[in-house]
C-alpha atoms as a PDB file:
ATOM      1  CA  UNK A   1       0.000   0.000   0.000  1.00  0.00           C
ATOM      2  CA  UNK A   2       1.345   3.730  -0.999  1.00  0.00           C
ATOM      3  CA  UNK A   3       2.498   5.487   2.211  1.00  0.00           C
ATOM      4  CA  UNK A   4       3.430   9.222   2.301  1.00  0.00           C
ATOM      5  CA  UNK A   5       5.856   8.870   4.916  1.00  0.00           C
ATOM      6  CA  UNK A   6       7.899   6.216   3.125  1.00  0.00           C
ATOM      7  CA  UNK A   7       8.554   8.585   0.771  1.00  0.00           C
ATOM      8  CA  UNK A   8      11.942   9.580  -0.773  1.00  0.00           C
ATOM      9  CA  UNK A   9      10.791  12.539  -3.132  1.00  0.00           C
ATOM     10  CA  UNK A  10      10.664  15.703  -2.232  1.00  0.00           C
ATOM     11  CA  UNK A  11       7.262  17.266  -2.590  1.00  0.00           C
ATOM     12  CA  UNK A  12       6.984  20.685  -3.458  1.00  0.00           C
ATOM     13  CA  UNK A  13       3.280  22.871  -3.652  1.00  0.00           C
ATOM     14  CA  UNK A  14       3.137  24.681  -6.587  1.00  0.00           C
ATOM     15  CA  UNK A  15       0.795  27.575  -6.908  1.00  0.00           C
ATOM     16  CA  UNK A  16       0.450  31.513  -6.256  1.00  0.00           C
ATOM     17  CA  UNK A  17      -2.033  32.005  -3.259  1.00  0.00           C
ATOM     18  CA  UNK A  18       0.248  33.903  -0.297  1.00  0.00           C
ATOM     19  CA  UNK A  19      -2.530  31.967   2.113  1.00  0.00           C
ATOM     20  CA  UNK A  20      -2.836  28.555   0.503  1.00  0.00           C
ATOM     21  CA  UNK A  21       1.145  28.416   0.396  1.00  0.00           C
ATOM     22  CA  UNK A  22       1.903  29.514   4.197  1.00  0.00           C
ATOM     23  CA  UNK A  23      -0.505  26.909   5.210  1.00  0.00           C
ATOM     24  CA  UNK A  24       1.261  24.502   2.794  1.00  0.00           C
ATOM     25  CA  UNK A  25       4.746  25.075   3.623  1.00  0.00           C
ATOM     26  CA  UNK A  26       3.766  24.595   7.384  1.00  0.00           C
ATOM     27  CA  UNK A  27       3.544  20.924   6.412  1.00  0.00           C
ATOM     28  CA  UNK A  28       5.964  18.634   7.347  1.00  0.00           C
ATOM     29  CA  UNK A  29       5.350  16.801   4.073  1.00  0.00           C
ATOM     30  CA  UNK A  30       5.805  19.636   2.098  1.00  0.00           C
ATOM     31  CA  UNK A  31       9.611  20.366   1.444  1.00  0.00           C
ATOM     32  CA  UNK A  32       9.145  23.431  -1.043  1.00  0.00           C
ATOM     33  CA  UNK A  33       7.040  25.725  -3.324  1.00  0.00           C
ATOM     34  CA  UNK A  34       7.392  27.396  -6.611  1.00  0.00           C
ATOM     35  CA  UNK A  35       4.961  29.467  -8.942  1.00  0.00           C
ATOM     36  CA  UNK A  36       5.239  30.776 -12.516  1.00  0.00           C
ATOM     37  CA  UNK A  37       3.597  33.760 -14.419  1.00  0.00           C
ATOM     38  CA  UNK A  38       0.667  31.729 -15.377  1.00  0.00           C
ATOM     39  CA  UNK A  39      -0.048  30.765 -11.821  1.00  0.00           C
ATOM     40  CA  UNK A  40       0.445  34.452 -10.264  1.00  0.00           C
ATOM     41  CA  UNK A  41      -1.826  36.315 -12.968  1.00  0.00           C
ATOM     42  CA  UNK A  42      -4.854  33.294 -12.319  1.00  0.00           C
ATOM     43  CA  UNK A  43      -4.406  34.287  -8.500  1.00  0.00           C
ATOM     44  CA  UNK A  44      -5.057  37.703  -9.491  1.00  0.00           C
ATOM     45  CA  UNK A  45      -0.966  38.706  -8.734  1.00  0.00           C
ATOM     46  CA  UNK A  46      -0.159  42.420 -10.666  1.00  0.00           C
ATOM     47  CA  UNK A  47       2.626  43.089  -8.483  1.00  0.00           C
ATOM     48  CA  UNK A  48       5.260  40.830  -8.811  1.00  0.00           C
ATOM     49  CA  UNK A  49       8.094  41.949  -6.813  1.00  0.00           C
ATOM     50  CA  UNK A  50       5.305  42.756  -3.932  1.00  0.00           C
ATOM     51  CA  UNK A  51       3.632  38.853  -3.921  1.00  0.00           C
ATOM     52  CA  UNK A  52       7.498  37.622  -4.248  1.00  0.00           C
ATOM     53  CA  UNK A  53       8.519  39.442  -1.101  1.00  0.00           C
ATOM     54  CA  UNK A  54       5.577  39.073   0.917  1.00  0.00           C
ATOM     55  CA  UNK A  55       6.139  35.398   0.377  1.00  0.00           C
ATOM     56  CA  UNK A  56       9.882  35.185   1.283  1.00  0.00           C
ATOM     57  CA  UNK A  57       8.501  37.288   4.909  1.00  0.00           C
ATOM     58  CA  UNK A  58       6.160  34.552   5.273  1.00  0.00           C
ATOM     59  CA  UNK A  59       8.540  31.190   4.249  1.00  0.00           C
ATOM     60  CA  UNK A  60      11.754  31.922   4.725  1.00  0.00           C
ATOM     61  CA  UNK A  61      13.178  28.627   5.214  1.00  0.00           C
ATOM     62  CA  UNK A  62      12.076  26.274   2.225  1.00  0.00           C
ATOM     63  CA  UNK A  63      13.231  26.446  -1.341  1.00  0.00           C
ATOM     64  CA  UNK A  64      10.957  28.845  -3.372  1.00  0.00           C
ATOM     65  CA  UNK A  65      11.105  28.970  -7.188  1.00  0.00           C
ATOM     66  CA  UNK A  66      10.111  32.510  -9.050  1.00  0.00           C
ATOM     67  CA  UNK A  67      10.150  32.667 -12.840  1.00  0.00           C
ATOM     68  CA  UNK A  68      11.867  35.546 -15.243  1.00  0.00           C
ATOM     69  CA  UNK A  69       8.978  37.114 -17.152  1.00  0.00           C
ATOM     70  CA  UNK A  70      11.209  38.720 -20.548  1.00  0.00           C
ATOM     71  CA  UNK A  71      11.632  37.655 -23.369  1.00  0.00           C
ATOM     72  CA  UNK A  72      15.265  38.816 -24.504  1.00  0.00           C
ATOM     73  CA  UNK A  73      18.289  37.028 -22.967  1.00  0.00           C
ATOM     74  CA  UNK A  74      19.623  39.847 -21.396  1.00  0.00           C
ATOM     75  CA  UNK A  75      16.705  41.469 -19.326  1.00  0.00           C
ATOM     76  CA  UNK A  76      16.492  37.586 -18.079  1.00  0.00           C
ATOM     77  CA  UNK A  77      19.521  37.704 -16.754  1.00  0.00           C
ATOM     78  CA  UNK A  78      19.267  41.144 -15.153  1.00  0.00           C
ATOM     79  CA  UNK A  79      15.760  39.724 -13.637  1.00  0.00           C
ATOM     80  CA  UNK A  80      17.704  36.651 -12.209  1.00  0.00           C
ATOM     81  CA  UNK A  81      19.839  38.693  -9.984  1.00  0.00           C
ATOM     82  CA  UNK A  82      17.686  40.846  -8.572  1.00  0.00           C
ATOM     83  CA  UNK A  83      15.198  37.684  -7.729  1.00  0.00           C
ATOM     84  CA  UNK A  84      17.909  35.750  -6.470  1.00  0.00           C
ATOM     85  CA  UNK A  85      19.223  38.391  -4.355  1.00  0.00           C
ATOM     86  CA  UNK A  86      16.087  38.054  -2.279  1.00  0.00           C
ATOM     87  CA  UNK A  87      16.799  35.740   0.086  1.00  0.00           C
ATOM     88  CA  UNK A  88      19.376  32.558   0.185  1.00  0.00           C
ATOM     89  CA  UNK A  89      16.478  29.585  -0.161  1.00  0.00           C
ATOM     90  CA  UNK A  90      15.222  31.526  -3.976  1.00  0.00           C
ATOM     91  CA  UNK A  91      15.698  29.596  -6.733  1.00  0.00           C
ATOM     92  CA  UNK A  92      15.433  30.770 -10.134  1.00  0.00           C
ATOM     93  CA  UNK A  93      12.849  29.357 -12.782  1.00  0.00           C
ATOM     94  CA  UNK A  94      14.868  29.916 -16.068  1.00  0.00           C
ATOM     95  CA  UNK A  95      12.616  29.018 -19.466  1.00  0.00           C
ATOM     96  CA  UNK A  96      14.715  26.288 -21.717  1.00  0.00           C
ATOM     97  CA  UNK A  97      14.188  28.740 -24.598  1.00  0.00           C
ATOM     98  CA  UNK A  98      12.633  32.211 -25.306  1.00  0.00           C
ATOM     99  CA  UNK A  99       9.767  32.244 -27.470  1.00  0.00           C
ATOM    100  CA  UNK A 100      11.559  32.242 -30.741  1.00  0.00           C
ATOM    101  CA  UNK A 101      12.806  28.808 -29.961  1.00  0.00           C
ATOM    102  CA  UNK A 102      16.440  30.155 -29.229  1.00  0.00           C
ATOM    103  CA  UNK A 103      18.119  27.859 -26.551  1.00  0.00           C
ATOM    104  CA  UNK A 104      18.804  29.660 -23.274  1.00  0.00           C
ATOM    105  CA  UNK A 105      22.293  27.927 -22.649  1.00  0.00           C
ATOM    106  CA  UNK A 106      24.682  30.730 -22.430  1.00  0.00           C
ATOM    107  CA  UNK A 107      22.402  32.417 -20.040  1.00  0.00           C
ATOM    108  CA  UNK A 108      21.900  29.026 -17.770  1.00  0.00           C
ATOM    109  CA  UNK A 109      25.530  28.625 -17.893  1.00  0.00           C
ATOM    110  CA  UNK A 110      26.354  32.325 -17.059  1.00  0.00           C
ATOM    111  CA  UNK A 111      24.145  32.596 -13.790  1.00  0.00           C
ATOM    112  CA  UNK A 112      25.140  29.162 -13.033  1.00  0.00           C
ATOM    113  CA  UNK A 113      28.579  30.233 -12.673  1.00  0.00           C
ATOM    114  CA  UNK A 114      27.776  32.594 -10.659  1.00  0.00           C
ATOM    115  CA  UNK A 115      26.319  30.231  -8.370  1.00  0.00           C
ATOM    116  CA  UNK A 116      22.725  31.454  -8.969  1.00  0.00           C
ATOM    117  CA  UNK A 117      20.389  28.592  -7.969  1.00  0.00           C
ATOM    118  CA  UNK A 118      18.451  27.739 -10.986  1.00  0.00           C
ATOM    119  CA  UNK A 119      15.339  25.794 -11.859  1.00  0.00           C
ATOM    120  CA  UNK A 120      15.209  25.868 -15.811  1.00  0.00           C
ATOM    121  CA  UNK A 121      12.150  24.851 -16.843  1.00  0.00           C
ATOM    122  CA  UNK A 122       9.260  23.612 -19.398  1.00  0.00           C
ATOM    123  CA  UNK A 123      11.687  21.235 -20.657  1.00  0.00           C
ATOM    124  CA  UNK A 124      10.476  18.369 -22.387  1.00  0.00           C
ATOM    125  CA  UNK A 125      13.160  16.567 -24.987  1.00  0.00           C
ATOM    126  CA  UNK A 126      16.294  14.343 -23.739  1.00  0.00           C
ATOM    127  CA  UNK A 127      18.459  16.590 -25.747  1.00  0.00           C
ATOM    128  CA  UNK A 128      17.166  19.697 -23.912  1.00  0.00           C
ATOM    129  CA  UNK A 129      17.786  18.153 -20.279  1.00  0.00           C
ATOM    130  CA  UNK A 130      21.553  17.343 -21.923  1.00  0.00           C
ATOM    131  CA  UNK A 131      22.148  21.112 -23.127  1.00  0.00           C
ATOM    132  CA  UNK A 132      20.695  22.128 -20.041  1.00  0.00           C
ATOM    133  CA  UNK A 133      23.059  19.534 -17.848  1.00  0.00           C
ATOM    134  CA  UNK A 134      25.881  20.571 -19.262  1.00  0.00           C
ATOM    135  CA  UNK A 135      25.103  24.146 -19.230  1.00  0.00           C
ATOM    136  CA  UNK A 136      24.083  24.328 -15.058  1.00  0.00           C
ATOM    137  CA  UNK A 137      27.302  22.237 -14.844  1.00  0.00           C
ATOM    138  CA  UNK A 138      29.112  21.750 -10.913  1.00  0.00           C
ATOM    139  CA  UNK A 139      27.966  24.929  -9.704  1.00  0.00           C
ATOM    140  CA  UNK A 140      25.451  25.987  -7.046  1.00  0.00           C
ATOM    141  CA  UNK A 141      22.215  23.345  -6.412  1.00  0.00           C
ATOM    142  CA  UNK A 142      19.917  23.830  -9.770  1.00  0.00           C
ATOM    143  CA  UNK A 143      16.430  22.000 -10.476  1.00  0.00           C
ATOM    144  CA  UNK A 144      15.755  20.518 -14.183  1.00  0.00           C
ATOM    145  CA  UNK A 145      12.415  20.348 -14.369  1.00  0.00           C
ATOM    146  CA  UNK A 146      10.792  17.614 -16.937  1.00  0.00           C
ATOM    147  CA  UNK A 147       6.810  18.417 -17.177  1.00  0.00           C
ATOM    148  CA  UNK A 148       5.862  14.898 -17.542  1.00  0.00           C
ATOM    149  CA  UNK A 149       2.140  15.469 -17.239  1.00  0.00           C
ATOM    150  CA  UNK A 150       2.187  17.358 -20.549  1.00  0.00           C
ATOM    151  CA  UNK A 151       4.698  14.337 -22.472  1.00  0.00           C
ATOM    152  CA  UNK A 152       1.831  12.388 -20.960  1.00  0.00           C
ATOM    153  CA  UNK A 153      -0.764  14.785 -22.452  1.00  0.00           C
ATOM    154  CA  UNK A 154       0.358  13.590 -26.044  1.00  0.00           C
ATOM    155  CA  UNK A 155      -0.078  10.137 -25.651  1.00  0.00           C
ATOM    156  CA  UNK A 156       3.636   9.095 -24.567  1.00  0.00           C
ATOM    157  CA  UNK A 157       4.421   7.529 -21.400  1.00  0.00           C
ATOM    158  CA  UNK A 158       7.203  10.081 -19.643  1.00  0.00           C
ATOM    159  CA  UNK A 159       8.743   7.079 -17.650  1.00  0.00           C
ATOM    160  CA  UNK A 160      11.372   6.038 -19.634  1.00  0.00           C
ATOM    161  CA  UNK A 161      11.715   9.556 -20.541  1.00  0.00           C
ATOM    162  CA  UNK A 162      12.674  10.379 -16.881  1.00  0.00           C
ATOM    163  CA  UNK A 163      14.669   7.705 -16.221  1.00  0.00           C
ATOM    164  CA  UNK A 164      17.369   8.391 -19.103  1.00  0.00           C
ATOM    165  CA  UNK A 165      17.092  12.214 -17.449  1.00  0.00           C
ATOM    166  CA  UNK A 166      17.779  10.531 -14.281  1.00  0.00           C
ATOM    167  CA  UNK A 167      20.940   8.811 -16.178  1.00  0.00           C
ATOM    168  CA  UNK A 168      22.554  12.048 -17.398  1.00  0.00           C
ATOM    169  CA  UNK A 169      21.412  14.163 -13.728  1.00  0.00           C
ATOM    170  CA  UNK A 170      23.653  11.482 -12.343  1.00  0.00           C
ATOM    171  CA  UNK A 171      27.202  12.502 -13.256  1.00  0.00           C
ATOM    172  CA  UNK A 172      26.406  15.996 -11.403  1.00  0.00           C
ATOM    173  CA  UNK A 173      25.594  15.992  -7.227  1.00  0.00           C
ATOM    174  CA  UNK A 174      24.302  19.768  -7.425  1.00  0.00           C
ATOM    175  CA  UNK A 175      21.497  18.850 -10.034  1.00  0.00           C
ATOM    176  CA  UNK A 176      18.525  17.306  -8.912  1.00  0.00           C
ATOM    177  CA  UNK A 177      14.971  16.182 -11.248  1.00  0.00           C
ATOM    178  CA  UNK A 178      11.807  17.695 -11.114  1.00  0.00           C
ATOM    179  CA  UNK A 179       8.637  15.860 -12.213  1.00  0.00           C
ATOM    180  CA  UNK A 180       6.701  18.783 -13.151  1.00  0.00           C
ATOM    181  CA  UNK A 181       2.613  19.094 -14.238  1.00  0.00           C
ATOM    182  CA  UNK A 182       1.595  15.734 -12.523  1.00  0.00           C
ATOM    183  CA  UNK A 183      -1.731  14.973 -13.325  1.00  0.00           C
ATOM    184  CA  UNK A 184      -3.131  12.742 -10.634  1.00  0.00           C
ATOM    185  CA  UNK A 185      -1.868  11.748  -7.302  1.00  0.00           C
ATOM    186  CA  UNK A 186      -0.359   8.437  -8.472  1.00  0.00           C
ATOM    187  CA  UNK A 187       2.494  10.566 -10.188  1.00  0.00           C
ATOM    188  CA  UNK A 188       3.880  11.075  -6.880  1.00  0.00           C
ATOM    189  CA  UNK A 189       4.472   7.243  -6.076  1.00  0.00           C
ATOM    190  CA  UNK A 190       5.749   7.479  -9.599  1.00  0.00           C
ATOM    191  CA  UNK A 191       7.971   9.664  -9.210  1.00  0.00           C
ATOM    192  CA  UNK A 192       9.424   8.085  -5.905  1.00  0.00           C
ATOM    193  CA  UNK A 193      10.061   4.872  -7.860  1.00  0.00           C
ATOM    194  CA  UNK A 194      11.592   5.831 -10.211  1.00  0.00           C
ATOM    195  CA  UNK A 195      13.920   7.867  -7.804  1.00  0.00           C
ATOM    196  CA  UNK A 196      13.130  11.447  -9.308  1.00  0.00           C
ATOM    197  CA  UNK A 197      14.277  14.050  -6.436  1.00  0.00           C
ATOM    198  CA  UNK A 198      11.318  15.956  -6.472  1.00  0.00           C
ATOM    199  CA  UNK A 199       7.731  16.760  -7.884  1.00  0.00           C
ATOM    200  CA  UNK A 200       6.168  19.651  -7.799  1.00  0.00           C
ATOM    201  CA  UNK A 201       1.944  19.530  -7.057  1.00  0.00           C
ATOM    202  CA  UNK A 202      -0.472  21.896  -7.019  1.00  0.00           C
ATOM    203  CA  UNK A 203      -3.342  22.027  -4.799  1.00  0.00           C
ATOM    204  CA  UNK A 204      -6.149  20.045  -6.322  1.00  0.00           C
ATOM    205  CA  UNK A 205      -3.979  17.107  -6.127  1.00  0.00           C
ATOM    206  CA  UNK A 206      -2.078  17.376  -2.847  1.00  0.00           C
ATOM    207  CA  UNK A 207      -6.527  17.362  -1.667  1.00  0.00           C
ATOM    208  CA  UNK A 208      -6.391  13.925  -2.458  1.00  0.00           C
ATOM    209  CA  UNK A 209      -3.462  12.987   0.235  1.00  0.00           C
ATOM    210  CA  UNK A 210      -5.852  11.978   2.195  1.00  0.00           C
ATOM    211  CA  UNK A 211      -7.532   9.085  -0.200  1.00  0.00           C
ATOM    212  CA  UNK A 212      -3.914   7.800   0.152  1.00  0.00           C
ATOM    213  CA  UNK A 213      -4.398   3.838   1.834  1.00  0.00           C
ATOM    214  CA  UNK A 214      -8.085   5.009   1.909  1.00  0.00           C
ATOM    215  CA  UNK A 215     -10.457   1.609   2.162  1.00  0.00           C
ATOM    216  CA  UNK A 216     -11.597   0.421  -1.345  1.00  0.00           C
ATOM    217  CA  UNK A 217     -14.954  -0.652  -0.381  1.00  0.00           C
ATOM    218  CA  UNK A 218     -15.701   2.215   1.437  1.00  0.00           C
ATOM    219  CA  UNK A 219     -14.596   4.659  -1.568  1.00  0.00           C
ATOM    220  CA  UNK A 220     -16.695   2.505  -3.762  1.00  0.00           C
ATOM    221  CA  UNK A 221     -19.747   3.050  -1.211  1.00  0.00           C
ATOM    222  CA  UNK A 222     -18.753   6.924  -1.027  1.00  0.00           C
ATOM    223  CA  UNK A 223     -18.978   6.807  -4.108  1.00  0.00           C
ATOM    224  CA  UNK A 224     -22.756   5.027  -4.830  1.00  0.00           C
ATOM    225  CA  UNK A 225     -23.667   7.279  -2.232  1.00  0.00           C
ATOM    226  CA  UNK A 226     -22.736  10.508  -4.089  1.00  0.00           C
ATOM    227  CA  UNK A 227     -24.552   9.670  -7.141  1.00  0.00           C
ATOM    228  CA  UNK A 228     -28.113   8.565  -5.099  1.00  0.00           C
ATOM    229  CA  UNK A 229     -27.972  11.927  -3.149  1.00  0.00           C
ATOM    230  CA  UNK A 230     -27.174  13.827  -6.726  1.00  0.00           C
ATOM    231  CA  UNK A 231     -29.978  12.205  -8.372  1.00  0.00           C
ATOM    232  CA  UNK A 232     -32.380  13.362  -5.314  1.00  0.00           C
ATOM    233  CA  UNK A 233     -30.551  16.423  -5.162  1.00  0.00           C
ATOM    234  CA  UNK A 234     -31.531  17.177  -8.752  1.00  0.00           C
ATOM    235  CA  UNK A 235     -34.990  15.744  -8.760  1.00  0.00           C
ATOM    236  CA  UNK A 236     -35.061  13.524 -11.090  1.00  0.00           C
ATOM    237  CA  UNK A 237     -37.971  11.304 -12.239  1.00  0.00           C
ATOM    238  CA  UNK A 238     -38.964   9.001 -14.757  1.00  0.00           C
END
């Protein structure tokens, strides 16, 4: 039976609501957070700096990813230092390319000589996870994150995907995996398996931590029960 506290990977909460992520990072099985752009502006978020600091008050003692927002090479890197300068547990979410499908290498390996914690991201190829590798190096701790629910999405299984990134991750101590965009909470014990170092989950799944060794008759009876009381609920009749 799946157990949380047997658990090897690191679980990070992923999302953008200052409330919903003090409460989460309060939990012992919670070991980080991170956010992105999309995240922030669904929460509502217009000042970023602002939500950024007023988190890093609130959690100052788990690793917290924040995202550049440009487009240009440069202005990302200017946007990395001044987010990483905010306090020693930020970790910088770096996109694998810009927009115009131009690799971000040069930049990964400049702030990751300069011992910038990165967390490049939305990376979904072998060959991007080896540029990126070799790029972040045996610098400062970095995060590659793989977003395995959306290989998944297009019909391939991201397993064997993973475990070749888990291959080339090996020859470096400061680099660690990220399953990113699970989709259900299975991906977790996934992820564990397999041996990925962390997986990041947003809140509609890490609700369901409680199914976890949750009696299979009973959910099936929860579960009879929920469509009678719907039915009455609506009225029907025939």
């Amino acid at each position: 039976m799946p157990s949380l506290k047997n658990l090897k990977v690191k679980i990070f909460a992923d999302g953008a609501d200052l409330a919903a992520m003090v409460e989460m990072s309060r939990r012992s099985y919670i070991s980080g957070l991170t956010t992105n752009p999309t995240l922030m502006r669904k929460a509502g978020i217009t000042d970023y700096r602002t939500f950024a600091r007023q988190v890093l008050a609130a959690i100052p003692d788990k690793p917290i990813s924040f995202e550049v927002f440009s487009d240009e090479f440069d202005e990302m890197k200017r946007q990395a230092l001044e987010i990483a300068a905010w306090g020693k547990n930020v970790y910088v979410k770096i996109p694998v390319t810009n927009t115009r499908s131009e690799p971000a290498d040069a930049l990964i390996a400049s702030l990751a000589a300069a011992k910038v914690k990165l967390n490049v991201t939305a990376i979904m190829t072998i060959e991007q996870v080896q540029r990126v590798s070799a790029a972040l190096g045996n610098h400062a701790p970095c995060n590659i994150s793989v977003f395995a629910g959306r290989i998944a999405d297009t019909g391939r299984d991201p397993l064997p995907l993973l475990a070749q990134c888990l291959s080339i991750l090996s020859k470096h101590k400061n680099q660690e995996l990220i399953w990113a965009s699970p989709r259900e909470l299975l991906n977790i014990f996934q992820a564990d398996k397999l041996g990925c170092h962390i997986i990041t989950v947003t809140g509609d799944i890490l609700k369901k931590l409680e199914l976890i060794d949750k009696d299979l008759s009973v959910y099936s009876l929860d579960t009879v029960k929920m469509f009678y009381d719907d039915a009455n609920a609506a009225g029907f009749k025939l």
